[in-house]
C-alpha atoms as a PDB file:
ATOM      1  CA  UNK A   1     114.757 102.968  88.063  1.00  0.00           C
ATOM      2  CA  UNK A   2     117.216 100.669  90.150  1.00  0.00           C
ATOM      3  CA  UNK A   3     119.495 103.785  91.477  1.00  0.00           C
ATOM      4  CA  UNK A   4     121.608 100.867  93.149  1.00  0.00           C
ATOM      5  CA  UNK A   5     122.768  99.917  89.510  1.00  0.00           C
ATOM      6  CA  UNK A   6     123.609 103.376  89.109  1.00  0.00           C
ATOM      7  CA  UNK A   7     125.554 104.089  92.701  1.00  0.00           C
ATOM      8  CA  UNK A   8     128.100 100.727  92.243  1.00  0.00           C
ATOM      9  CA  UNK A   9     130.838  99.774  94.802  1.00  0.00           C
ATOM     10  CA  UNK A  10     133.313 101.791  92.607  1.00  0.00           C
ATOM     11  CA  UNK A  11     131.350 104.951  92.567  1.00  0.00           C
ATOM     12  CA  UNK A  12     131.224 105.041  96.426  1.00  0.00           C
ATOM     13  CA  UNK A  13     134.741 104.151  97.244  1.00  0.00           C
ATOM     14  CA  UNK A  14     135.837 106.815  94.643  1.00  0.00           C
ATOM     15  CA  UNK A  15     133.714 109.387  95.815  1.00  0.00           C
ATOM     16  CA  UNK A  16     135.962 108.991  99.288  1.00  0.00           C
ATOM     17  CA  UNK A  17     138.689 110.837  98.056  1.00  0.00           C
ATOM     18  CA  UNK A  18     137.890 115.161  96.769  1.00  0.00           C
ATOM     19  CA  UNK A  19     140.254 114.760  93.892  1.00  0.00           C
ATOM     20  CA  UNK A  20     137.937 112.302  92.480  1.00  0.00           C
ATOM     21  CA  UNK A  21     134.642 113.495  93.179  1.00  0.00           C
ATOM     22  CA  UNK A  22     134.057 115.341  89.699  1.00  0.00           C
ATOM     23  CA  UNK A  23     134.995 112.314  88.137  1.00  0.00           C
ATOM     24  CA  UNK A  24     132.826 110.316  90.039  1.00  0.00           C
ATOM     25  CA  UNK A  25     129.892 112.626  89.023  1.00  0.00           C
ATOM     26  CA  UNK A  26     130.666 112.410  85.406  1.00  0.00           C
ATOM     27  CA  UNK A  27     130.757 108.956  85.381  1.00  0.00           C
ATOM     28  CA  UNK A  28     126.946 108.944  86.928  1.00  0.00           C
ATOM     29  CA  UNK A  29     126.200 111.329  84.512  1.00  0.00           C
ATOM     30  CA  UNK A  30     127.333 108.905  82.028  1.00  0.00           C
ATOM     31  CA  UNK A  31     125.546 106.297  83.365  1.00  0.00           C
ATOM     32  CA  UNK A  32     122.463 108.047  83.454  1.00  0.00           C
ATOM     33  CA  UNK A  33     122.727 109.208  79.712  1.00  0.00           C
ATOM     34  CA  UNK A  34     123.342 105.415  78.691  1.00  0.00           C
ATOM     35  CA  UNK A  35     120.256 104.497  80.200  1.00  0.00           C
ATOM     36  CA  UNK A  36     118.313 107.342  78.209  1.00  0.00           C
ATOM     37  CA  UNK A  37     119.874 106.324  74.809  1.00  0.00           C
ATOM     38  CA  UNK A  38     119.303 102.694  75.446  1.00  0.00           C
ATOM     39  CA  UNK A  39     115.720 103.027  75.968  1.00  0.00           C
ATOM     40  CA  UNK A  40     115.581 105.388  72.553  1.00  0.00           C
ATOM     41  CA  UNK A  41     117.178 102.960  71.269  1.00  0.00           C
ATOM     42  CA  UNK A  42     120.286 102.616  68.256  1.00  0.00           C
ATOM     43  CA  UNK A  43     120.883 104.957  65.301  1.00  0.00           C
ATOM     44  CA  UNK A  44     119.564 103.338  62.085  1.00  0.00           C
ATOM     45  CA  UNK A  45     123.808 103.618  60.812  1.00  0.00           C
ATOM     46  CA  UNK A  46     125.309 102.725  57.977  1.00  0.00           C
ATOM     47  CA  UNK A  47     124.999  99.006  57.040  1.00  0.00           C
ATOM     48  CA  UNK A  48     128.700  98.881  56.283  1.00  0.00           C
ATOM     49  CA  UNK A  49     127.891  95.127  54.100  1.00  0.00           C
ATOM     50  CA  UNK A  50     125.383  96.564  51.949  1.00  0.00           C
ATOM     51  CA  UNK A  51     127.430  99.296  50.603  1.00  0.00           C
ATOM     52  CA  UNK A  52     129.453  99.750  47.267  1.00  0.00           C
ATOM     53  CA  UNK A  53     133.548  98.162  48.245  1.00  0.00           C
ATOM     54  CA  UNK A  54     136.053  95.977  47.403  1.00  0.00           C
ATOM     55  CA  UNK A  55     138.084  96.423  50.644  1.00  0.00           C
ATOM     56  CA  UNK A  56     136.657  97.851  53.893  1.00  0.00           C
ATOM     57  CA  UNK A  57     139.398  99.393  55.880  1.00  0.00           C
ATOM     58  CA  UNK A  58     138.041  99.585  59.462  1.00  0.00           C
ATOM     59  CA  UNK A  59     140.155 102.322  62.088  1.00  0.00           C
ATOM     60  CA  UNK A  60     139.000 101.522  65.225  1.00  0.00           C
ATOM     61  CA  UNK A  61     137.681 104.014  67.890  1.00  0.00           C
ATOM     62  CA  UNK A  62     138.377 106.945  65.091  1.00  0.00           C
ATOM     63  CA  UNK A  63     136.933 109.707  65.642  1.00  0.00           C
ATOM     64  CA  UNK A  64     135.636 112.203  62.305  1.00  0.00           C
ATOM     65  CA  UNK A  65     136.934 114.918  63.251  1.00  0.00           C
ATOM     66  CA  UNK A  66     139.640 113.705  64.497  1.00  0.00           C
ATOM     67  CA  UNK A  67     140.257 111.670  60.747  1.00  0.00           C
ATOM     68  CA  UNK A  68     139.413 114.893  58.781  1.00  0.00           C
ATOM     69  CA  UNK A  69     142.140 116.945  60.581  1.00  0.00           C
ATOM     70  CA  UNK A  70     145.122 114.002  59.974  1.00  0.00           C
ATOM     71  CA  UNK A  71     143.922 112.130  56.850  1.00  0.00           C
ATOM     72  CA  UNK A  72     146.469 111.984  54.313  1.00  0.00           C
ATOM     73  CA  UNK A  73     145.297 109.467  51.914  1.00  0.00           C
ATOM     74  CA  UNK A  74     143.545 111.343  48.989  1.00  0.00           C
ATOM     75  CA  UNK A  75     139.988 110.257  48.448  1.00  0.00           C
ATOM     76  CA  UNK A  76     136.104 111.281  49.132  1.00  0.00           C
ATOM     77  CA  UNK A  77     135.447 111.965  52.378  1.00  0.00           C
ATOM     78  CA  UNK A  78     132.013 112.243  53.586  1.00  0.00           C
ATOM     79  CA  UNK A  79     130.828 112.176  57.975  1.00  0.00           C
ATOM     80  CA  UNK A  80     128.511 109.245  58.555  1.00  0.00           C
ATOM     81  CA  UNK A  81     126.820 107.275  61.404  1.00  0.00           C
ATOM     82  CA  UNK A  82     127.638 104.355  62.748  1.00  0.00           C
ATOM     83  CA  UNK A  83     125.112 101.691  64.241  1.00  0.00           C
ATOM     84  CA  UNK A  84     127.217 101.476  67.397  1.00  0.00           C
ATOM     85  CA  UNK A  85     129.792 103.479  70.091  1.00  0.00           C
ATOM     86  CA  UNK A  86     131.593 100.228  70.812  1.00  0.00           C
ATOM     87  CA  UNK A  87     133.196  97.486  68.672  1.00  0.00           C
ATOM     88  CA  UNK A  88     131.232  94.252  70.031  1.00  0.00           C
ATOM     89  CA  UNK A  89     127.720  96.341  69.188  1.00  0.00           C
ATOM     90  CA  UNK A  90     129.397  97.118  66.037  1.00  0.00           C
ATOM     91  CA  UNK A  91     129.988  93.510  64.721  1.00  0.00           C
ATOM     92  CA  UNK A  92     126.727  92.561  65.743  1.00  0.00           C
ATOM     93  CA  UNK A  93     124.563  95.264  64.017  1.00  0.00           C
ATOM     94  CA  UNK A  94     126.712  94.980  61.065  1.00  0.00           C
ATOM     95  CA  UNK A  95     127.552  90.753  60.755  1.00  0.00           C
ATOM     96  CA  UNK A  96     125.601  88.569  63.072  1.00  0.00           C
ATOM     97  CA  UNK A  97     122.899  87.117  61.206  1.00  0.00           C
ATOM     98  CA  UNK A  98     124.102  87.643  57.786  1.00  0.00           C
ATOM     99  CA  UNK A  99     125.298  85.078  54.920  1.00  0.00           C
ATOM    100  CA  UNK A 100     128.498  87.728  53.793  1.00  0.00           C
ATOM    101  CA  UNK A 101     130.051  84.130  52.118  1.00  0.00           C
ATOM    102  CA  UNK A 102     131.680  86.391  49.701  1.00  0.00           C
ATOM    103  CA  UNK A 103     133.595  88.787  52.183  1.00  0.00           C
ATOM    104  CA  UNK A 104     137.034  87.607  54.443  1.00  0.00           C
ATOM    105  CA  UNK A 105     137.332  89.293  58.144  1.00  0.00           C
ATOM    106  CA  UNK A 106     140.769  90.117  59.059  1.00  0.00           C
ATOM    107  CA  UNK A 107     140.673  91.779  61.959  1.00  0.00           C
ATOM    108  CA  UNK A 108     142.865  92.466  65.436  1.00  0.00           C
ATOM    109  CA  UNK A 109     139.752  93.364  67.159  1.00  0.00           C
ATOM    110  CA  UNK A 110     139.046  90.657  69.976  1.00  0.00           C
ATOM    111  CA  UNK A 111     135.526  90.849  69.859  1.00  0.00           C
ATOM    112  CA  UNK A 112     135.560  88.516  65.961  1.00  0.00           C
ATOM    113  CA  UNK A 113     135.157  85.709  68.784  1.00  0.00           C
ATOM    114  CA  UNK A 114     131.006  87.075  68.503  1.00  0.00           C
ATOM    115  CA  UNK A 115     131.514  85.957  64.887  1.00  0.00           C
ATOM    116  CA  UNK A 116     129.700  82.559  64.613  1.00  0.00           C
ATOM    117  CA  UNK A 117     131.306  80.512  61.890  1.00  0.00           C
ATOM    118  CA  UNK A 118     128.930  80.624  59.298  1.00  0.00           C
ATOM    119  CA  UNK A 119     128.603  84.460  58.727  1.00  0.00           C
ATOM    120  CA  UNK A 120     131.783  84.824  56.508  1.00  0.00           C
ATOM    121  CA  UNK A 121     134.126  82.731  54.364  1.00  0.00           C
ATOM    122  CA  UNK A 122     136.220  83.142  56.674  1.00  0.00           C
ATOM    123  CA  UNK A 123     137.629  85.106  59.940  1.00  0.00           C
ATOM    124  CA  UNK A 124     140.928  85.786  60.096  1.00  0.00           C
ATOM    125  CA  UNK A 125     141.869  86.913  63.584  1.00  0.00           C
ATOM    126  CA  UNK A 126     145.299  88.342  64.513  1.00  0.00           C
ATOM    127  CA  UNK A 127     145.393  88.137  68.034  1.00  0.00           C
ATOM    128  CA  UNK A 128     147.583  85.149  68.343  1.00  0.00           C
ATOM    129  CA  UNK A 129     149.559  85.136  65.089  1.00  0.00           C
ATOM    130  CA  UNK A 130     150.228  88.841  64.817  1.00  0.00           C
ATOM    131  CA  UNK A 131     150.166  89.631  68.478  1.00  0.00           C
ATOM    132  CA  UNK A 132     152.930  92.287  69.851  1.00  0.00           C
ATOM    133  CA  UNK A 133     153.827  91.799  73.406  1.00  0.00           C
ATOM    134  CA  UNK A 134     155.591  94.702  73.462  1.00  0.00           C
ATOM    135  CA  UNK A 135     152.725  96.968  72.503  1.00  0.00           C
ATOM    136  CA  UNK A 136     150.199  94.846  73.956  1.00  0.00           C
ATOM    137  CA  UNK A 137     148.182  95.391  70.738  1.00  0.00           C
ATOM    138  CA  UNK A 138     148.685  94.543  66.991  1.00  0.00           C
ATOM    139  CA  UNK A 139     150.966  96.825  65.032  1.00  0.00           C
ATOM    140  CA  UNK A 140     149.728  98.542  61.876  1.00  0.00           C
ATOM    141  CA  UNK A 141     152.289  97.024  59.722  1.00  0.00           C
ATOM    142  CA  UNK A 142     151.258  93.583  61.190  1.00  0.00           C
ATOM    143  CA  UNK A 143     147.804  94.006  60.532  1.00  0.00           C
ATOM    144  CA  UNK A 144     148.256  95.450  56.550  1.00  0.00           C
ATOM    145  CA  UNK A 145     150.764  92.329  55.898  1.00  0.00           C
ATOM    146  CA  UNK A 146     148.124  89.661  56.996  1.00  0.00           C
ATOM    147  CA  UNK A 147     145.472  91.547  54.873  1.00  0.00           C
ATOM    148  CA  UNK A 148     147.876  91.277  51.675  1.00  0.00           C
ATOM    149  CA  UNK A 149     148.261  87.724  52.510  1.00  0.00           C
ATOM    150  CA  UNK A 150     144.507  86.762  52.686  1.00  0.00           C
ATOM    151  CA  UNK A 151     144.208  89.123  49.271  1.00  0.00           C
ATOM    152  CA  UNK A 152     146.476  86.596  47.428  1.00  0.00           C
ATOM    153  CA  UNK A 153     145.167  83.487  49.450  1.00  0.00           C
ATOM    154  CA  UNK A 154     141.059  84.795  48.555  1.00  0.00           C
ATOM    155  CA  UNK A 155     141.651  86.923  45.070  1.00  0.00           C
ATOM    156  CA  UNK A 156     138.030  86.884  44.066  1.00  0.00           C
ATOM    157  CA  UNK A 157     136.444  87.801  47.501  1.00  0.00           C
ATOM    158  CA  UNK A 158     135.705  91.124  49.461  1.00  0.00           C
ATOM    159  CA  UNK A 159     137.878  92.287  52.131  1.00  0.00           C
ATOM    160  CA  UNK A 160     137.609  93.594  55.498  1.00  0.00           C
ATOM    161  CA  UNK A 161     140.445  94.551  57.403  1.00  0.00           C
ATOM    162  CA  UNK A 162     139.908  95.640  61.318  1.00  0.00           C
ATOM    163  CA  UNK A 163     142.920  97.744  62.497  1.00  0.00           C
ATOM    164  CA  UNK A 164     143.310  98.387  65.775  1.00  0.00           C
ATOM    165  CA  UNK A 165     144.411 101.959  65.920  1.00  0.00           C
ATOM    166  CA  UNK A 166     143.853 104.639  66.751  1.00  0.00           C
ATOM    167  CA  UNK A 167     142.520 102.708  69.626  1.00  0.00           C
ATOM    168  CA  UNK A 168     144.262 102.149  72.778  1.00  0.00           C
ATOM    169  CA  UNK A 169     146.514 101.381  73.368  1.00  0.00           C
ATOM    170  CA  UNK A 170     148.851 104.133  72.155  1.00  0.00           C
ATOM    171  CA  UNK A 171     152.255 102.652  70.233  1.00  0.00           C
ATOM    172  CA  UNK A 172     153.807 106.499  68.970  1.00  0.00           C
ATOM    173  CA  UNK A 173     156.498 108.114  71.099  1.00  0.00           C
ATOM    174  CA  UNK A 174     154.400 110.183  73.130  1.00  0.00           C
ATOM    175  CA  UNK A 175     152.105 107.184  74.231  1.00  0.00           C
ATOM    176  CA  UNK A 176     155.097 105.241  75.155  1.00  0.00           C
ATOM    177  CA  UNK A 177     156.338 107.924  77.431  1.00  0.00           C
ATOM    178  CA  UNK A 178     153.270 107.826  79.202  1.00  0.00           C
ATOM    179  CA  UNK A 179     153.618 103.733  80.259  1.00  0.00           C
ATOM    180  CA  UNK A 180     157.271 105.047  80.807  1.00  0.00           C
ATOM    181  CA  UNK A 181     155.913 107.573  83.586  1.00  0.00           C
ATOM    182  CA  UNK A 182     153.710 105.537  85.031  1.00  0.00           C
ATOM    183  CA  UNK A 183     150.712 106.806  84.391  1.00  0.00           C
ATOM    184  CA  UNK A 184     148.659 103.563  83.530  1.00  0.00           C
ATOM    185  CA  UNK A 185     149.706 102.419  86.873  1.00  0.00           C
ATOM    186  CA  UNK A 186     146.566 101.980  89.312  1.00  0.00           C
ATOM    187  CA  UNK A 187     145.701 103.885  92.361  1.00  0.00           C
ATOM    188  CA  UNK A 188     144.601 101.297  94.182  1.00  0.00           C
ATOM    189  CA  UNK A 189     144.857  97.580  94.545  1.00  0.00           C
ATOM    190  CA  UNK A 190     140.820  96.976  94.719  1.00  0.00           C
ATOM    191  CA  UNK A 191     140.196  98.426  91.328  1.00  0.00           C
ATOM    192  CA  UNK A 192     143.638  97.866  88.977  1.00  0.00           C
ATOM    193  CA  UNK A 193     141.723  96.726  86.254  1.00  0.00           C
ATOM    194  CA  UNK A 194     139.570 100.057  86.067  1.00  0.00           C
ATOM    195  CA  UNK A 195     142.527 102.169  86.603  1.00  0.00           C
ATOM    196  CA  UNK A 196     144.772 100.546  83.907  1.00  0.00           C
ATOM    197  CA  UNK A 197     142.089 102.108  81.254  1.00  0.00           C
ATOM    198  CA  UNK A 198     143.622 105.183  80.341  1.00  0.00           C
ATOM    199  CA  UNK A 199     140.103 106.849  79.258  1.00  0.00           C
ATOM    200  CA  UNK A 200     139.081 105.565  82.169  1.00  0.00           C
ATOM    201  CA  UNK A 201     141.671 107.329  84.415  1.00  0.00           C
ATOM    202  CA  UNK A 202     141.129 110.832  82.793  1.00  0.00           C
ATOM    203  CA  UNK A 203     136.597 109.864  83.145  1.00  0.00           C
ATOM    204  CA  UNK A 204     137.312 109.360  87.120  1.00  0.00           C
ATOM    205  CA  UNK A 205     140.056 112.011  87.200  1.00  0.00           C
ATOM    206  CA  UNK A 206     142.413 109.190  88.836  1.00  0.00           C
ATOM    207  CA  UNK A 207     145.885 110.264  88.702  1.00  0.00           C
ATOM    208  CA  UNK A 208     148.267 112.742  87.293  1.00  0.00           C
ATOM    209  CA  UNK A 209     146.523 111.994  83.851  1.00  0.00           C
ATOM    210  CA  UNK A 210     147.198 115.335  81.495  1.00  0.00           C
ATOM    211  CA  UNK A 211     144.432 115.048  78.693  1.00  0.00           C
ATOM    212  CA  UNK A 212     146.070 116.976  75.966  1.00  0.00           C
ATOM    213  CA  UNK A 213     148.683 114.542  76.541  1.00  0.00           C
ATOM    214  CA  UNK A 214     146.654 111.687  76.083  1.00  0.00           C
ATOM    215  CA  UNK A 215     145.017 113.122  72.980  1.00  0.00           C
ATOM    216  CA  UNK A 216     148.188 113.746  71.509  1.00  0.00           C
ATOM    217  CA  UNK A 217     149.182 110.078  71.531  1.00  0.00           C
ATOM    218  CA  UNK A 218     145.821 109.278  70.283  1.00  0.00           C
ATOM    219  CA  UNK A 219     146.698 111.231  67.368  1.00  0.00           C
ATOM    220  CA  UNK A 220     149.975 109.777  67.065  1.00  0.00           C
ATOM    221  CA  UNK A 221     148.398 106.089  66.741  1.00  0.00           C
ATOM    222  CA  UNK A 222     146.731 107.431  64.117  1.00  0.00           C
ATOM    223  CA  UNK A 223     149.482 108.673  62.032  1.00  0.00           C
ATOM    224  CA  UNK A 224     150.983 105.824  62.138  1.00  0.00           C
ATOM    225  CA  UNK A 225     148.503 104.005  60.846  1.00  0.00           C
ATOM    226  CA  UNK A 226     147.293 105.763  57.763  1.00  0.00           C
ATOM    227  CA  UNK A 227     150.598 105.578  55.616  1.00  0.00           C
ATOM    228  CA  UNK A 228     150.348 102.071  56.167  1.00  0.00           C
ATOM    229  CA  UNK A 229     146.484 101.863  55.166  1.00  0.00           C
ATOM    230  CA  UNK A 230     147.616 104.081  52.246  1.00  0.00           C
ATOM    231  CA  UNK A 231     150.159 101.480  51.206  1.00  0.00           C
ATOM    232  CA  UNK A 232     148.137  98.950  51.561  1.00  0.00           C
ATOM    233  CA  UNK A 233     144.571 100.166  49.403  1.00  0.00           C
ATOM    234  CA  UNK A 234     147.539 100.836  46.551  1.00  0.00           C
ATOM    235  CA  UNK A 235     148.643  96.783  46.881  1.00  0.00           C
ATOM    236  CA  UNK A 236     144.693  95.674  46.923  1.00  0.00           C
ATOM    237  CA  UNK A 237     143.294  98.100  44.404  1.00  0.00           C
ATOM    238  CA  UNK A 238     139.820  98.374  43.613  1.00  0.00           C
ATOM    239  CA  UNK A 239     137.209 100.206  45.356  1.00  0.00           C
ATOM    240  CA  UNK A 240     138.143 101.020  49.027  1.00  0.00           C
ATOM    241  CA  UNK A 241     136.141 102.154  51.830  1.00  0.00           C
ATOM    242  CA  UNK A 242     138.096 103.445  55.093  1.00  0.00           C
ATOM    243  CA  UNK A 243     135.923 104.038  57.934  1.00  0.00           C
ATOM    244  CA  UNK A 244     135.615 103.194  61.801  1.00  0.00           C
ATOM    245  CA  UNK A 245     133.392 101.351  64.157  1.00  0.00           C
ATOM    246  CA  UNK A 246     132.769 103.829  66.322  1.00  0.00           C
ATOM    247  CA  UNK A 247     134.082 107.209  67.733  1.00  0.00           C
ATOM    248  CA  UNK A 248     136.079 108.170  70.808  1.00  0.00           C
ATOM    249  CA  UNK A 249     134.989 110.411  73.443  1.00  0.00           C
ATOM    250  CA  UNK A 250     137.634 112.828  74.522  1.00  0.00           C
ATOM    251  CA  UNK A 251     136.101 114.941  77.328  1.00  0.00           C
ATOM    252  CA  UNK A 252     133.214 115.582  75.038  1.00  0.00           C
ATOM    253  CA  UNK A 253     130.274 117.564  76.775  1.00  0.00           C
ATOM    254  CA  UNK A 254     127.321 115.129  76.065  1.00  0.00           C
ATOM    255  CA  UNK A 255     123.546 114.938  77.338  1.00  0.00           C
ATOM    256  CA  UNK A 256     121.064 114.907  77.714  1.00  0.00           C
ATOM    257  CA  UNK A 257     122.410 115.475  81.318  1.00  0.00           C
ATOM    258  CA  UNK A 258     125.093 117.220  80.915  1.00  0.00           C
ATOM    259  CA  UNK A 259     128.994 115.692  81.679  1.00  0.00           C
ATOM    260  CA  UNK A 260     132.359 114.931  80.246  1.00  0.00           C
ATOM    261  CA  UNK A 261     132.975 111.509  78.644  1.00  0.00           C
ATOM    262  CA  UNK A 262     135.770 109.788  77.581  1.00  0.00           C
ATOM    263  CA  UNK A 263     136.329 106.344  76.087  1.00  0.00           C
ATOM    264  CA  UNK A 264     133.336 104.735  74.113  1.00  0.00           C
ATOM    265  CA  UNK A 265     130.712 103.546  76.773  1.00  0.00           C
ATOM    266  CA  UNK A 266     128.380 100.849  74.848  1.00  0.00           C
ATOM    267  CA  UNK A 267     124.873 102.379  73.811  1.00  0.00           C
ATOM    268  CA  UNK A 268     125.952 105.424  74.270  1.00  0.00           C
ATOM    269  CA  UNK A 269     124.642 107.225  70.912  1.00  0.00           C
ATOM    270  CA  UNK A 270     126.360 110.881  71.109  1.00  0.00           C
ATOM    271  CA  UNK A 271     128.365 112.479  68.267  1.00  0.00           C
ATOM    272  CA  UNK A 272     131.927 111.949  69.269  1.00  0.00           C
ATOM    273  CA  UNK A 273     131.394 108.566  69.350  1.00  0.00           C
ATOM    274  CA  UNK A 274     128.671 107.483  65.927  1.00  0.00           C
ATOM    275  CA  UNK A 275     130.008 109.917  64.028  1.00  0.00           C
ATOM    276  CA  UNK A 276     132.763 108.603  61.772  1.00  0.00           C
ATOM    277  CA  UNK A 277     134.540 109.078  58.491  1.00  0.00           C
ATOM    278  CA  UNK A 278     133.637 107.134  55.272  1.00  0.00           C
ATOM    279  CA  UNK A 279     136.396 108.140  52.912  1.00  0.00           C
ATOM    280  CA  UNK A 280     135.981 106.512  48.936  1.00  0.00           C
ATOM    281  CA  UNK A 281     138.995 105.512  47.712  1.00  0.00           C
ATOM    282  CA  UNK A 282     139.207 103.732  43.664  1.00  0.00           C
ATOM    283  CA  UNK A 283     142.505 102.803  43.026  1.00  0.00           C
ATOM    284  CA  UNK A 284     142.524 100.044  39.662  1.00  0.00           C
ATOM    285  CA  UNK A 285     139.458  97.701  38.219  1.00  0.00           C
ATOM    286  CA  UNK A 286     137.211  96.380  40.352  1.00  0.00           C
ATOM    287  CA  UNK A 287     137.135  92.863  41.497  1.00  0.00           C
ATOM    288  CA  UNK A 288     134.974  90.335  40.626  1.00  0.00           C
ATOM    289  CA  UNK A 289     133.890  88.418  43.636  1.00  0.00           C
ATOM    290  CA  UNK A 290     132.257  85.439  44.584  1.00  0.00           C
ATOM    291  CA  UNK A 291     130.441  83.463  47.379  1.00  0.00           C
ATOM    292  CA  UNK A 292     131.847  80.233  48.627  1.00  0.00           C
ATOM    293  CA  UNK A 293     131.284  78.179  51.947  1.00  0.00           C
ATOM    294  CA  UNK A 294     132.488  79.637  55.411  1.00  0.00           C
ATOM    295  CA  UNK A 295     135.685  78.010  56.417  1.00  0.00           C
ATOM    296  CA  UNK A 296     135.805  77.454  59.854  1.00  0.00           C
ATOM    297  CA  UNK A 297     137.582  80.046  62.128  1.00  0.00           C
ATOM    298  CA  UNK A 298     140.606  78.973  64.223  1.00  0.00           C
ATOM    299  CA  UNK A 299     139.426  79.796  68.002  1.00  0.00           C
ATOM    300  CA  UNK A 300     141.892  81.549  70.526  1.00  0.00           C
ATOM    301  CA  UNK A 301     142.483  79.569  73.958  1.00  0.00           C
ATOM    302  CA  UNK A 302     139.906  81.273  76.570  1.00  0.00           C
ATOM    303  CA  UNK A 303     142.818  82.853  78.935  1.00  0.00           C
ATOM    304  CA  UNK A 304     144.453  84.142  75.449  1.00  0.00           C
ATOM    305  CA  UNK A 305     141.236  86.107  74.449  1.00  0.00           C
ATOM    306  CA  UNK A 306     140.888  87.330  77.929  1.00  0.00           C
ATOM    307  CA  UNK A 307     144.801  88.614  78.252  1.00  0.00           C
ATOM    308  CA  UNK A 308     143.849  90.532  74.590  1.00  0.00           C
ATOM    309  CA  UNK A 309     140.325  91.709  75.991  1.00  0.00           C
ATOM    310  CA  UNK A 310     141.798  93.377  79.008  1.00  0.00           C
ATOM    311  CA  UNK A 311     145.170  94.459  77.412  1.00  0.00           C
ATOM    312  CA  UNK A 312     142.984  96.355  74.766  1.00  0.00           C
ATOM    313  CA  UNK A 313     141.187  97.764  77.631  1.00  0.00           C
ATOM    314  CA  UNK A 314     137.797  95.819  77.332  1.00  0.00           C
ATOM    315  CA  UNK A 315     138.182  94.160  80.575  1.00  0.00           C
END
């Protein structure tokens, strides 16, 4: 093993200052457990495209338990596993390589960009059209009005729609009061980019970073969202699947060495983050669908996809 892959610039220059130093060692510990899991290798998962839906609602970075506590839309809810514990691994698990002619991608996730242009019919992205500069994100209401749009534009084919919450970042009163105190704000000049991750703040203990707080807000981005999902699964009807990419970690003791994580670290295969809900919803007939030819996807500008990747916290 290459421990200078494991002992980065970052870790060192954190490690400089006490009130870091826990962090610091969580984060190893992290590291360490990612390399374990990626040697085991992915959870078989759910393949999300071969099961039984008319619309696929996708919450990203839900957590189950998390879902079971606040879910208000009446349906079946059942715990199952993801193929993933981050969104790009998710897409590529579940789409890249597949002829899914008969299913439309709306989605506010940036990584749709992996999407080559002859896995759907087509792949809607919101990141330009629906983008709120405000939020730095796209809104739940933005997100459920372009999936009633491409419902009406595609009638007879399957439906994906990728919202962004409860991922950060947070959009509910309590997560605005924490950009309003500052707390996304970086401790240093040499590593901004890090420090603006809020998961990544409370992982390397940066900051005045209060994780109840934090958790709160997460829960708050998902409140908002599920009335609107609710709404929307009414408007759509059929046979609806709601569901997430991949979990959140949320100070979660994981292993097999044990330390705290937080965020969703790629091939990282622990509970809190492949564990997510699968909640049946039938609302109305079914619909009859039908394959046709991929249209081709409108591509963001480079330096737009990299302002959404790093505003979303993937940068």
């Amino acid at each position: 093993m290459d421990w200078r892959r494991l002992h980065p610039r970052k870790f060192i220059s954190l490690a400089k200052e006490p009130t870091r130093i826990s962090g610091t060692l969580n984060q190893l510990g992290m590291e360490l457990n990612q390399r374990y899991y990626e040697r085991r290798g992915a959870p078989d998962g759910v393949d999300v495209m071969s099961e039984n839906w008319d619309n696929l609602i996708i919450l990203d970075g839900c957590r189950y338990d998390t879902f079971e506590e606040l879910n208000t839309i009446k349906g079946t809810l059942k715990r199952r596993i993801s193929k993933a514990s981050e969104s790009s691994e998710f897409i590529t698990r579940n789409f890249i390589g597949r002829d899914l002619h008969d299913t439309v991608y709306v989605t506010a996730n940036p990584h749709a960009h992996l999407i080559p242009d002859d896995v759907f019919h087509a792949v809607i992205s919101l990141l330009d059209s629906k983008w709120n500069d405000e939020l730095k994100t796209v809104t739940p209401e933005a997100a459920a009005e372009a999936a009633q749009k491409s419902h009406d534009e595609f009638p007879d084919k399957r439906l994906i729609i990728h919202f962004m919450q409860p991922h950060f970042p947070f959009i509910g009163e309590t997560g605005q009061a924490i950009k309003q105190a500052g707390i996304q704000q970086s401790a240093s000049s040499d590593d901004s980019k890090e420090n603006t991750q809020i998961w990544k703040m409370l992982q390397y203990q940066i900051g005045s970073v209060d994780r109840d707080l934090v958790m709160k807000a997460y829960h708050e981005n998902l409140e908002l969202a599920l009335p609107v999902v609710d709404e929307l699964l009414s408007d759509l009807g059929g046979r609806s699947i709601v569901t997430s990419d991949h979990g959140n970690l949320a100070g979660d003791i994981i292993g097999p060495i044990p330390c705290r994580g937080y965020g969703h670290p790629p091939k990282l295969y622990v509970p809190g983050l492949i564990e997510i809900p699968w909640l049946t919803v039938d609302r109305g007939p079914r619909r009859t669908v039908c394959p046709d030819p991929p249209l081709k996807s409108q591509d963001l500008q480079d330096e737009t996809l990299r302002d959404r990747l790093e505003a979303l916290g993937y940068r």
